[in-house]
C-alpha atoms as a PDB file:
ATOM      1  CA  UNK A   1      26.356   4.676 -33.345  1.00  0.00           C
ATOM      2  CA  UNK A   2      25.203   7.983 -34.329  1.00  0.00           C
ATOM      3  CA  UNK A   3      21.859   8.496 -32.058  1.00  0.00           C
ATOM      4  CA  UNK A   4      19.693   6.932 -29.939  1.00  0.00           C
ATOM      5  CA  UNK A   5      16.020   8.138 -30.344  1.00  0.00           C
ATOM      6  CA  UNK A   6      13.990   7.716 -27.255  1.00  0.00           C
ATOM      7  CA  UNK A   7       9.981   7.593 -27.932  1.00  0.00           C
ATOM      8  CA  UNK A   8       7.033   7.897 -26.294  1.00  0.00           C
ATOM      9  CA  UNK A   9       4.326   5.870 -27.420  1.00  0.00           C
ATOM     10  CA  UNK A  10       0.588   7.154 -26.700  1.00  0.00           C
ATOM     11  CA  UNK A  11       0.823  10.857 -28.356  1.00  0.00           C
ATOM     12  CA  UNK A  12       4.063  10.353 -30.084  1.00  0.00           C
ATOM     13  CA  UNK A  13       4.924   6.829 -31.704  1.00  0.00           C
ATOM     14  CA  UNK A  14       1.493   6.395 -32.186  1.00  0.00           C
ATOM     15  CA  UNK A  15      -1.248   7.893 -34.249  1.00  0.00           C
ATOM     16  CA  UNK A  16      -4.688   8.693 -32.543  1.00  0.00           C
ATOM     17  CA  UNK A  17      -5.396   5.445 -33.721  1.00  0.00           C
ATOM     18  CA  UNK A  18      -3.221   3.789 -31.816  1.00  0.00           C
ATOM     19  CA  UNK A  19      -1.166   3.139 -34.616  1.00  0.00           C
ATOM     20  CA  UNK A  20       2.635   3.560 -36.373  1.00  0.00           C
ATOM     21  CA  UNK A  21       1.876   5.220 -39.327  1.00  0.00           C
ATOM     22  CA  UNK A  22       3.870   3.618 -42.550  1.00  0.00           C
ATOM     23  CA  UNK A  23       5.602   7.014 -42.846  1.00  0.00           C
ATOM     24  CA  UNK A  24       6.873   7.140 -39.070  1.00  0.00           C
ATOM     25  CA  UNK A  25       7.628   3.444 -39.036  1.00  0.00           C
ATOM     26  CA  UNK A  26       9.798   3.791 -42.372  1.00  0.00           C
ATOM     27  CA  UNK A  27      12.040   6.373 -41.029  1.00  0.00           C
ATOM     28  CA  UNK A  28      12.693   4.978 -37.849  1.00  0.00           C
ATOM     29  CA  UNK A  29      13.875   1.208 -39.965  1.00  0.00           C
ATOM     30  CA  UNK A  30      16.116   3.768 -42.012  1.00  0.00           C
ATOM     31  CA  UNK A  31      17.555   5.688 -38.579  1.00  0.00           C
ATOM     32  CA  UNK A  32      18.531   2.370 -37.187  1.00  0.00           C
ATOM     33  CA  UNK A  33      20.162   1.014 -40.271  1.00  0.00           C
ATOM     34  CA  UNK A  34      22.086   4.340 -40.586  1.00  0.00           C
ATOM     35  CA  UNK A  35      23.405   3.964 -36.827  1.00  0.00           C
ATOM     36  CA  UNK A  36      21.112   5.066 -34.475  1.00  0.00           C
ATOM     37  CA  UNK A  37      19.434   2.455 -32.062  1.00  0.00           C
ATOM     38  CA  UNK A  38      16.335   3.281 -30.604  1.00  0.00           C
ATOM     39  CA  UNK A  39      14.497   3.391 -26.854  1.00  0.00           C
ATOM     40  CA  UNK A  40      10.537   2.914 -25.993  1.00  0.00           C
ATOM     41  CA  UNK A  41       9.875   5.115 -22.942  1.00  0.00           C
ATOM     42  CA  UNK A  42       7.024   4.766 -21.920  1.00  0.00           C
ATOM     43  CA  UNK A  43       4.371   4.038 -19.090  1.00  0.00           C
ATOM     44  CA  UNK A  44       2.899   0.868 -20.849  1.00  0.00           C
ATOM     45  CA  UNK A  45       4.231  -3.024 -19.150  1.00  0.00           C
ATOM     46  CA  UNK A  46       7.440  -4.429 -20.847  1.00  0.00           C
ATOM     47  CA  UNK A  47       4.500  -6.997 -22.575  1.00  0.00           C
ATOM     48  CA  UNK A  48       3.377  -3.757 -23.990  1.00  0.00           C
ATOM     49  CA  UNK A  49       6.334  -2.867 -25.834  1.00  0.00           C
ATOM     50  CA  UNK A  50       7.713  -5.680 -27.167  1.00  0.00           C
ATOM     51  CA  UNK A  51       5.767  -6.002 -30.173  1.00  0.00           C
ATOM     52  CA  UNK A  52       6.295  -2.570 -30.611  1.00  0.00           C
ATOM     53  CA  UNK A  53       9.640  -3.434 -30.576  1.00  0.00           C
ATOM     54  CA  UNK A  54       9.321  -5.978 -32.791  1.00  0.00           C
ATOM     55  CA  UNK A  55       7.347  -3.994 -35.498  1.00  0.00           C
ATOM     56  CA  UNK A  56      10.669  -1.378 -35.705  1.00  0.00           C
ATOM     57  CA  UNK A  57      12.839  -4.461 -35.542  1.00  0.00           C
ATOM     58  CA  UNK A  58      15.010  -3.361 -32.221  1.00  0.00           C
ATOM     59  CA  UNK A  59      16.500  -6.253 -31.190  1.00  0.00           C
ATOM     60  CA  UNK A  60      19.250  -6.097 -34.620  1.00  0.00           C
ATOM     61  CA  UNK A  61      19.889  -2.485 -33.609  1.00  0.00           C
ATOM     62  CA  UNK A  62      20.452  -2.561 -29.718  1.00  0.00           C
ATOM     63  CA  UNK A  63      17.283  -1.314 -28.888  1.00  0.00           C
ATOM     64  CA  UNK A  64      15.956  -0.640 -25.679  1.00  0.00           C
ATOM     65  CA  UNK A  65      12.514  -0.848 -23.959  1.00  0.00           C
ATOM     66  CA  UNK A  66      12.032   1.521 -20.779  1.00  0.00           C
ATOM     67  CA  UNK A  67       8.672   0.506 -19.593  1.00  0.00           C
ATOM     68  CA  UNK A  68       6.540   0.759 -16.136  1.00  0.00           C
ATOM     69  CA  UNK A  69       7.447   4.552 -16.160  1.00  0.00           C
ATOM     70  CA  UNK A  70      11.416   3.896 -16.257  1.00  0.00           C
ATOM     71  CA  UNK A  71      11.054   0.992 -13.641  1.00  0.00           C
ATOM     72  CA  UNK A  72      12.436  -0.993 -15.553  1.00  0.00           C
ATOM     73  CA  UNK A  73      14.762  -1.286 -18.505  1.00  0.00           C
ATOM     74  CA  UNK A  74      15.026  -4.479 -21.184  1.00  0.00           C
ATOM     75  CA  UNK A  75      17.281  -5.383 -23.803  1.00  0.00           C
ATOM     76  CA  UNK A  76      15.825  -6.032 -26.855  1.00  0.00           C
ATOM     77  CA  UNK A  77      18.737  -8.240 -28.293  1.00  0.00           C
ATOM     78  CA  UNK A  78      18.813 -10.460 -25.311  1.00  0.00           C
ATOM     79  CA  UNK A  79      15.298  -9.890 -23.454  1.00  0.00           C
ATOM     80  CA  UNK A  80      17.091  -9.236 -20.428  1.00  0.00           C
ATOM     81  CA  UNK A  81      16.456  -6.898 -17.551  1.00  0.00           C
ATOM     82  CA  UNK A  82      19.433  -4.553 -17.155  1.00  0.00           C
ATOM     83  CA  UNK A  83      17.861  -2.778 -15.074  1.00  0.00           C
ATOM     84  CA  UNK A  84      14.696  -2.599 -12.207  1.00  0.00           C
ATOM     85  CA  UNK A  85      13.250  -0.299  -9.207  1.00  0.00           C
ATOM     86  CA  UNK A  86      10.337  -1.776  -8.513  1.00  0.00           C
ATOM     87  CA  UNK A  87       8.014  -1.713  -5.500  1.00  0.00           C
ATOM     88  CA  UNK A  88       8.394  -3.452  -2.158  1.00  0.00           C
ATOM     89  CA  UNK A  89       5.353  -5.687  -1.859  1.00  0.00           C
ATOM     90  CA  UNK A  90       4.454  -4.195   2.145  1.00  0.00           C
ATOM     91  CA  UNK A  91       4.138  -0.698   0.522  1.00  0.00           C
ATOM     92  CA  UNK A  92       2.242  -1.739  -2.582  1.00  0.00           C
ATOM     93  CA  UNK A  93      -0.361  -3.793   0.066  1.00  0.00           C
ATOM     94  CA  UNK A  94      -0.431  -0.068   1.905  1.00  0.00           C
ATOM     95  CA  UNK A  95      -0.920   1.862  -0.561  1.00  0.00           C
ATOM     96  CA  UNK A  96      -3.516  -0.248  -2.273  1.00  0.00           C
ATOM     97  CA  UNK A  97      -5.768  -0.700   0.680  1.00  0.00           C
ATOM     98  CA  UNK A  98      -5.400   3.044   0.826  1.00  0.00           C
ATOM     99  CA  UNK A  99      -6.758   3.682  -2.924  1.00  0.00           C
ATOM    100  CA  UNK A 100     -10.231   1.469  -1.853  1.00  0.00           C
ATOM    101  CA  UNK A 101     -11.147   5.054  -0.318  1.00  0.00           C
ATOM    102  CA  UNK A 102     -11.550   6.484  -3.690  1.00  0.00           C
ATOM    103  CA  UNK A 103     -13.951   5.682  -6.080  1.00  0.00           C
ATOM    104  CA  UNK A 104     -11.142   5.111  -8.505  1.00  0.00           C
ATOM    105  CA  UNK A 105      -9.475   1.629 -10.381  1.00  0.00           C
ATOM    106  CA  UNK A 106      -6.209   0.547  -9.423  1.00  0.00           C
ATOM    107  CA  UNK A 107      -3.942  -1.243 -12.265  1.00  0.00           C
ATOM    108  CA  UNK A 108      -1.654  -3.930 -11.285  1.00  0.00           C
ATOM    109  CA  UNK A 109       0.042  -6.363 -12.780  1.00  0.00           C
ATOM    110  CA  UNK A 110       2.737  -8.876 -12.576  1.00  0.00           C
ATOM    111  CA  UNK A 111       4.113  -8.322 -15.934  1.00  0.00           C
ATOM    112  CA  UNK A 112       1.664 -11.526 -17.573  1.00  0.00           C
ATOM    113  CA  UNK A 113      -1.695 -10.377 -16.092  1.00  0.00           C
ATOM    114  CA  UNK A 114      -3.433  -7.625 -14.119  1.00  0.00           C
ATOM    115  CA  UNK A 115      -5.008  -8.256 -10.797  1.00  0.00           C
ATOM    116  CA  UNK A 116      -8.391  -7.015 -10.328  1.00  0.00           C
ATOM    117  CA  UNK A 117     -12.046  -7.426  -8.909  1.00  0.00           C
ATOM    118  CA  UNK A 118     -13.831  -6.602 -11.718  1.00  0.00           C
ATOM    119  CA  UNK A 119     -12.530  -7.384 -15.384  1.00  0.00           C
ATOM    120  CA  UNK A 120     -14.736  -5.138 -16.630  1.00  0.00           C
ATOM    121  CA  UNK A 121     -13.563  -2.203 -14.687  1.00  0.00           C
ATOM    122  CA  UNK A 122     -12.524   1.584 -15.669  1.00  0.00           C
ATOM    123  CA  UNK A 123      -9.600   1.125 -18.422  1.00  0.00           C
ATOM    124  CA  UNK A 124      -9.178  -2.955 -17.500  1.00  0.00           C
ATOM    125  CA  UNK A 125     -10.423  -4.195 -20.615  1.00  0.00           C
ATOM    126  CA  UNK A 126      -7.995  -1.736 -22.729  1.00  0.00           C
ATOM    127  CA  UNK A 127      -4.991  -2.036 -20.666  1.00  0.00           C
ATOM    128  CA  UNK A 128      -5.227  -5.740 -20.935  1.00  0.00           C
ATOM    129  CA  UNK A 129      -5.637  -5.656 -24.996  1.00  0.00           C
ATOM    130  CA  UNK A 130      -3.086  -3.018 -25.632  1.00  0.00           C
ATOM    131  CA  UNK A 131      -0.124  -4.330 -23.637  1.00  0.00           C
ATOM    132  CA  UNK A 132      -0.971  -8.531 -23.810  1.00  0.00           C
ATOM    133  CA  UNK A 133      -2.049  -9.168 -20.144  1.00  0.00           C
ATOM    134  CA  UNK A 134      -4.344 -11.578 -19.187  1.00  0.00           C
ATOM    135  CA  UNK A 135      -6.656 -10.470 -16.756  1.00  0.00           C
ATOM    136  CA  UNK A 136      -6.569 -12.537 -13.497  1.00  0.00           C
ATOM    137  CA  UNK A 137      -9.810 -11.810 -11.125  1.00  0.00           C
ATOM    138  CA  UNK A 138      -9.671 -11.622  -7.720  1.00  0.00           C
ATOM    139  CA  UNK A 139     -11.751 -11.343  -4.784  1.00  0.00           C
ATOM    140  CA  UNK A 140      -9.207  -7.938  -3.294  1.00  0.00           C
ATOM    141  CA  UNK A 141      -6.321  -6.816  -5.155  1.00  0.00           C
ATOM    142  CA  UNK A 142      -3.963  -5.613  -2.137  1.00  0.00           C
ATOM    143  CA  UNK A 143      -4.393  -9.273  -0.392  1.00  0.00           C
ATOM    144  CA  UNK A 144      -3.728 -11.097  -3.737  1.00  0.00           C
ATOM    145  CA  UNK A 145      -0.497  -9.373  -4.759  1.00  0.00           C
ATOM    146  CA  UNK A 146       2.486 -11.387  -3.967  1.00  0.00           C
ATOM    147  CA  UNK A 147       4.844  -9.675  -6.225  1.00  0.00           C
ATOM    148  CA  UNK A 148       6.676  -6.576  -5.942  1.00  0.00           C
ATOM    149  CA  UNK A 149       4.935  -4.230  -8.512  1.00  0.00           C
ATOM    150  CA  UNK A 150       6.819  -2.127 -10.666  1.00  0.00           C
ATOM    151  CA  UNK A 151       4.129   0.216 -11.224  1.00  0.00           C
ATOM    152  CA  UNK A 152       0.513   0.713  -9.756  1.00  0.00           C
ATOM    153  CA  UNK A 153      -1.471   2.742 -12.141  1.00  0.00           C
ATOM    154  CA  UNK A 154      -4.572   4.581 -10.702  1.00  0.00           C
ATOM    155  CA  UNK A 155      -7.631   5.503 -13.426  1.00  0.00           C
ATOM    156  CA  UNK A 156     -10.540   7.020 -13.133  1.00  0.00           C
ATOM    157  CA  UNK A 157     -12.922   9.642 -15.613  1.00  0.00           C
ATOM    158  CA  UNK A 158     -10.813  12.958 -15.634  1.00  0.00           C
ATOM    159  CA  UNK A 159     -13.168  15.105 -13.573  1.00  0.00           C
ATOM    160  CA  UNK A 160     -12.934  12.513 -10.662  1.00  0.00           C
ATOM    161  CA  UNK A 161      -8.964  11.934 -10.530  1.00  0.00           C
ATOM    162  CA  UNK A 162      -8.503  15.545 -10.953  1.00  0.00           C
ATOM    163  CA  UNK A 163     -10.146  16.015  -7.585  1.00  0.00           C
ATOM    164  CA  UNK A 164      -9.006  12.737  -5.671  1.00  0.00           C
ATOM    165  CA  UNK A 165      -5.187  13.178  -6.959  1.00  0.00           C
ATOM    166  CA  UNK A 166      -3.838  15.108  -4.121  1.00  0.00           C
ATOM    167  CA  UNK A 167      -5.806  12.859  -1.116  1.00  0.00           C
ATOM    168  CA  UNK A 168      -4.704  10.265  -3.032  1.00  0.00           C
ATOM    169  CA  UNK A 169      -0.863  11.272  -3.267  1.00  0.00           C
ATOM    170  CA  UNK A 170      -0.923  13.295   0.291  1.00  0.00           C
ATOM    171  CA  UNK A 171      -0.025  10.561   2.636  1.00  0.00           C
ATOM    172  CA  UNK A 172       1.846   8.482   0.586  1.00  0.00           C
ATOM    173  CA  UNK A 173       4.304  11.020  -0.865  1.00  0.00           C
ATOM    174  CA  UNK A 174       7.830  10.298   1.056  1.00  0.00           C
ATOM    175  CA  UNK A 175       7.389   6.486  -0.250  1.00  0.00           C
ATOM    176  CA  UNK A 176       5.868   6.975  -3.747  1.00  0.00           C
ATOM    177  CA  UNK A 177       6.517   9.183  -6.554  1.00  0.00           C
ATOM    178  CA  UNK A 178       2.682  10.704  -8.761  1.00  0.00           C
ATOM    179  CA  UNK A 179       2.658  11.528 -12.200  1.00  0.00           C
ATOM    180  CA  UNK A 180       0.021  11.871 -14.433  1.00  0.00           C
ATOM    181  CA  UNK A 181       0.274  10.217 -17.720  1.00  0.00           C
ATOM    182  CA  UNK A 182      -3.144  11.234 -18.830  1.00  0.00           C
ATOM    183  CA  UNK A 183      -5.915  13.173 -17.649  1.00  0.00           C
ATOM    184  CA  UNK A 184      -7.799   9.348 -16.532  1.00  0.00           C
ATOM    185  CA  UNK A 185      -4.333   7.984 -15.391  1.00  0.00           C
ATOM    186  CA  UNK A 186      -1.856   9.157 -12.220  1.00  0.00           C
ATOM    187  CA  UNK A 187       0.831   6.751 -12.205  1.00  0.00           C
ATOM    188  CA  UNK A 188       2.688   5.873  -8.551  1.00  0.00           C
ATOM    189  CA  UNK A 189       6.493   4.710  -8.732  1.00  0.00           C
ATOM    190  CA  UNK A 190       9.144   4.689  -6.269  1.00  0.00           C
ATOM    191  CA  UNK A 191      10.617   7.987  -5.694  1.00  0.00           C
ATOM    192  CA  UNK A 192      13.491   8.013  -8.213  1.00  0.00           C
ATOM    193  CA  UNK A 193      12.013   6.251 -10.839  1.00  0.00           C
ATOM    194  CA  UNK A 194      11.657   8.375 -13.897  1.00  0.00           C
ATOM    195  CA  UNK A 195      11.802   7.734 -17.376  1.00  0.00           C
ATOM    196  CA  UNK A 196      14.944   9.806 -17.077  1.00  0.00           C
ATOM    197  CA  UNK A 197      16.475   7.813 -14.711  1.00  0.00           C
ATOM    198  CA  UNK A 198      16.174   4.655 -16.778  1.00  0.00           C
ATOM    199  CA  UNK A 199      17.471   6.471 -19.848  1.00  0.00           C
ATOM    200  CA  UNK A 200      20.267   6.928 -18.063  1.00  0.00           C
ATOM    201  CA  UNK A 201      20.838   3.196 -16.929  1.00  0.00           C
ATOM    202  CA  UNK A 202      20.221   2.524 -21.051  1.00  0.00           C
ATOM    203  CA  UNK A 203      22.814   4.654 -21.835  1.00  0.00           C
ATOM    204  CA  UNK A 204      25.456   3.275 -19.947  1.00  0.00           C
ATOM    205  CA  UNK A 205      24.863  -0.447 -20.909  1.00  0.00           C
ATOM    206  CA  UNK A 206      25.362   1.418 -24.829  1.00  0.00           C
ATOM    207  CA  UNK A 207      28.373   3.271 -23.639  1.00  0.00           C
ATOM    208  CA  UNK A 208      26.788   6.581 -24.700  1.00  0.00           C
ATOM    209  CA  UNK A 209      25.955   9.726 -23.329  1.00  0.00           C
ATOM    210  CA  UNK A 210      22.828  11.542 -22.851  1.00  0.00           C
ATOM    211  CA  UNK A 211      24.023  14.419 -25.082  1.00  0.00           C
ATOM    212  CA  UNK A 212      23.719  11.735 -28.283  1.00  0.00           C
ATOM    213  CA  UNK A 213      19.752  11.268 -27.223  1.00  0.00           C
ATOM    214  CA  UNK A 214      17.222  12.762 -29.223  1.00  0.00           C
ATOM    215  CA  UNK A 215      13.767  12.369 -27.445  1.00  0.00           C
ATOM    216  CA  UNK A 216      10.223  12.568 -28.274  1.00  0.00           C
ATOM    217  CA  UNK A 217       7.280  13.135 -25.959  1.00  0.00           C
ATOM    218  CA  UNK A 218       3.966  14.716 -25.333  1.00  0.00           C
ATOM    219  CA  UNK A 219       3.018  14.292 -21.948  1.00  0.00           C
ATOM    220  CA  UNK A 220       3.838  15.068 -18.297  1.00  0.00           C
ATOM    221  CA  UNK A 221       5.541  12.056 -17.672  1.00  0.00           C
ATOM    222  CA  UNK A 222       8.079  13.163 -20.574  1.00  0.00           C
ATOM    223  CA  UNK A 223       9.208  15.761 -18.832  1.00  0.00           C
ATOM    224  CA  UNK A 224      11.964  14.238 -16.919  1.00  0.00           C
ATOM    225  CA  UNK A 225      13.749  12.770 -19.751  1.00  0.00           C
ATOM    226  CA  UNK A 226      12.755  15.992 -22.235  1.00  0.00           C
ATOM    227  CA  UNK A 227      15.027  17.983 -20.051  1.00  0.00           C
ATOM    228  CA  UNK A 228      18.417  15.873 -19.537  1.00  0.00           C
ATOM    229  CA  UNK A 229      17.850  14.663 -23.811  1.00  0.00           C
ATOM    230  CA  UNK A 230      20.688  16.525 -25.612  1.00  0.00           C
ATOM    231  CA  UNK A 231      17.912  17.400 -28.214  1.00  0.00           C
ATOM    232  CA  UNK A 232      14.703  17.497 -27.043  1.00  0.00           C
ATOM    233  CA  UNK A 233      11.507  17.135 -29.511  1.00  0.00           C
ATOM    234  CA  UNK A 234       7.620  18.058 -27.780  1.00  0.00           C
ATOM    235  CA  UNK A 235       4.636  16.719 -30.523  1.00  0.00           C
ATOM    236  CA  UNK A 236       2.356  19.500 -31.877  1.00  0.00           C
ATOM    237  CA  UNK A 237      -0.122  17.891 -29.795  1.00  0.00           C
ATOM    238  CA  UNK A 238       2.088  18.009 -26.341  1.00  0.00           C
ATOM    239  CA  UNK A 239       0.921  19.680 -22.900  1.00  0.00           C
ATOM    240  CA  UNK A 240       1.858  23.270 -22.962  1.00  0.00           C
ATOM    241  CA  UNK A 241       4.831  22.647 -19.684  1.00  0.00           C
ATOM    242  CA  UNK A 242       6.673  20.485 -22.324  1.00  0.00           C
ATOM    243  CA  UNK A 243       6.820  22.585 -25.061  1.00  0.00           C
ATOM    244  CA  UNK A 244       7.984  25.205 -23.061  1.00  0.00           C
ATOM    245  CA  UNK A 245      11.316  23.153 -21.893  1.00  0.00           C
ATOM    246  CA  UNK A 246      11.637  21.376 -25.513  1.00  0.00           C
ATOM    247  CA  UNK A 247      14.351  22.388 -27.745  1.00  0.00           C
ATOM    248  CA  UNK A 248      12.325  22.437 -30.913  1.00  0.00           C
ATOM    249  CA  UNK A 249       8.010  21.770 -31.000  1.00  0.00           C
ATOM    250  CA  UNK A 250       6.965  19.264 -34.349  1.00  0.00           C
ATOM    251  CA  UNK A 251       4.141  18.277 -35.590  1.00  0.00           C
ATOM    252  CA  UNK A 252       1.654  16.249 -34.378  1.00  0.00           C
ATOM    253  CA  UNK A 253       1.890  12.909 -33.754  1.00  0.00           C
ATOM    254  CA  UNK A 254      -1.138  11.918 -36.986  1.00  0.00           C
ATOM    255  CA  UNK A 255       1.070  14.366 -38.798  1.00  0.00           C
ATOM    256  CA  UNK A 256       4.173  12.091 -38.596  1.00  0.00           C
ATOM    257  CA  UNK A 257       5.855  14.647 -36.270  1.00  0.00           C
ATOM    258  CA  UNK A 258       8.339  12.245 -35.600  1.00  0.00           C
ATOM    259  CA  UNK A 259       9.548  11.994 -39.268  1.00  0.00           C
ATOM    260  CA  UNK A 260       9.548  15.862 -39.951  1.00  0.00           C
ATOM    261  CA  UNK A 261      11.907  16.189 -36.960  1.00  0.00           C
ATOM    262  CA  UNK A 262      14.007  13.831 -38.194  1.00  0.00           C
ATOM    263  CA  UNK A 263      14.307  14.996 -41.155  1.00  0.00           C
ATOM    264  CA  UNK A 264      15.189  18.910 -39.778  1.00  0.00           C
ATOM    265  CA  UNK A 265      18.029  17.070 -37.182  1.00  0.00           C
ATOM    266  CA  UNK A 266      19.838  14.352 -39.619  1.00  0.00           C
ATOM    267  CA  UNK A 267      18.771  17.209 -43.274  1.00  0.00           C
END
């Protein structure tokens, strides 16, 4: 195996249209018949990814789906967790009574549906489309959860989370780990959790090391796994922090960055 090329998805696989663009999605099918297997990283629920997966045809090339934020890793050949941190159901209870203080939507789901009051809520409606969840209503979300969470995702408009995130974070910040995956999403893991950190568990089930992974990203939560990547590749459209630890800036992602940095690293 020559490479394994780890993608984002919102910002990098996909187009602003929430899309693989026929030019992206060839070269990836030619990568993975020339050796290299490929890994979705992203924040989206393993339901999210698979028919991602499916679309690039992972599951003949050992591909690998990194989902919830890196809290858990799936093999596409076999469908099989190889790998999960996920959230103890007390804490989750905790921490979602806390997040009724704020006027902001929390996102939780047991990897079939998401739990919530109001189907119609702040980003329900396109978190259930774009990942395949059902939407399960409830009458309160942190009395109805009887699952340990991998991820609870917190959205809101940008000008509201960008004042709530630190009140929200503050008193929870020993037991959870904050990122923000968007300027309307700030995503809560166990501390630990990291897209990097699952990379790593993906690497070892492919006997490889992290110096054969070239990875794509755009936003903050790509940091982690942009800086332990033996080649790491930040979209045209990336936050500034990440082009300033990438090893080489591409184009954007409806520019088919992804194929023009292939095409520099393989010539």
């Amino acid at each position: 195996m020559k490479k394994l090329i780890s993608l984002d998805i919102d910002g990098t696989l996909y187009t602003s249209k929430k899309i693989i663009s026929s030019k992206t999605k060839a070269a990836l099918l030619r990568a993975q018949e020339n050796g290299c297997a490929l890994v979705l990283a992203s924040g989206r629920p393993t339901a999210g990814l698979i028919p991602i997966a499916d679309e690039l045809e992972m599951s003949k090339h050992q591909g690998m789906l990194l989902s919830y934020n890196g809290g858990v890793v799936v093999d596409c050949e076999t469908g099989k967790i190889i790998y999960s941190n996920v959230i103890p159901n007390e804490l989750a209870k905790r921490f979602l009574k806390h997040l009724e203080k704020f006027d902001v939507n929390p996102i939780v789901d047991d990897g079939t549906a998401i739990y919530t009051t109001d189907p119609n809520s702040f980003q329900v409606p396109y978190e259930s489309q774009s990942n395949h969840l059902k939407i399960k209503r409830i009458a309160n979300v942190h009395d109805a959860i009887d699952f340990n969470p991998a991820k609870i995702l917190i959205a809101a408009p940008a000008e509201i989370l960008q004042h709530e995130t630190e009140s929200i974070s503050a008193p929870f910040k020993t037991e959870l780990n904050f990122v923000l995956s968007a300027p309307f999403y700030l995503e809560s893991t166990l501390p630990g959790v990291s897209k990097a950190s699952a990379l790593q568990k993906a690497c070892e089930s492919l006997n490889m090391t992290l110096n054969n992974v070239i990875a794509f990203g755009d936003a903050q939560n790509d940091i982690p796994i942009l800086k332990i990547a033996g080649q790491s590749i930040a979209m045209g459209n990336a936050i500034d922090e990440l082009k300033n630890i990438a090893n080489y800036v591409t184009k954007t992602n409806d520019e088919d960055g992804i194929v023009y940095a292939l095409e520099k690293i393989f010539n």
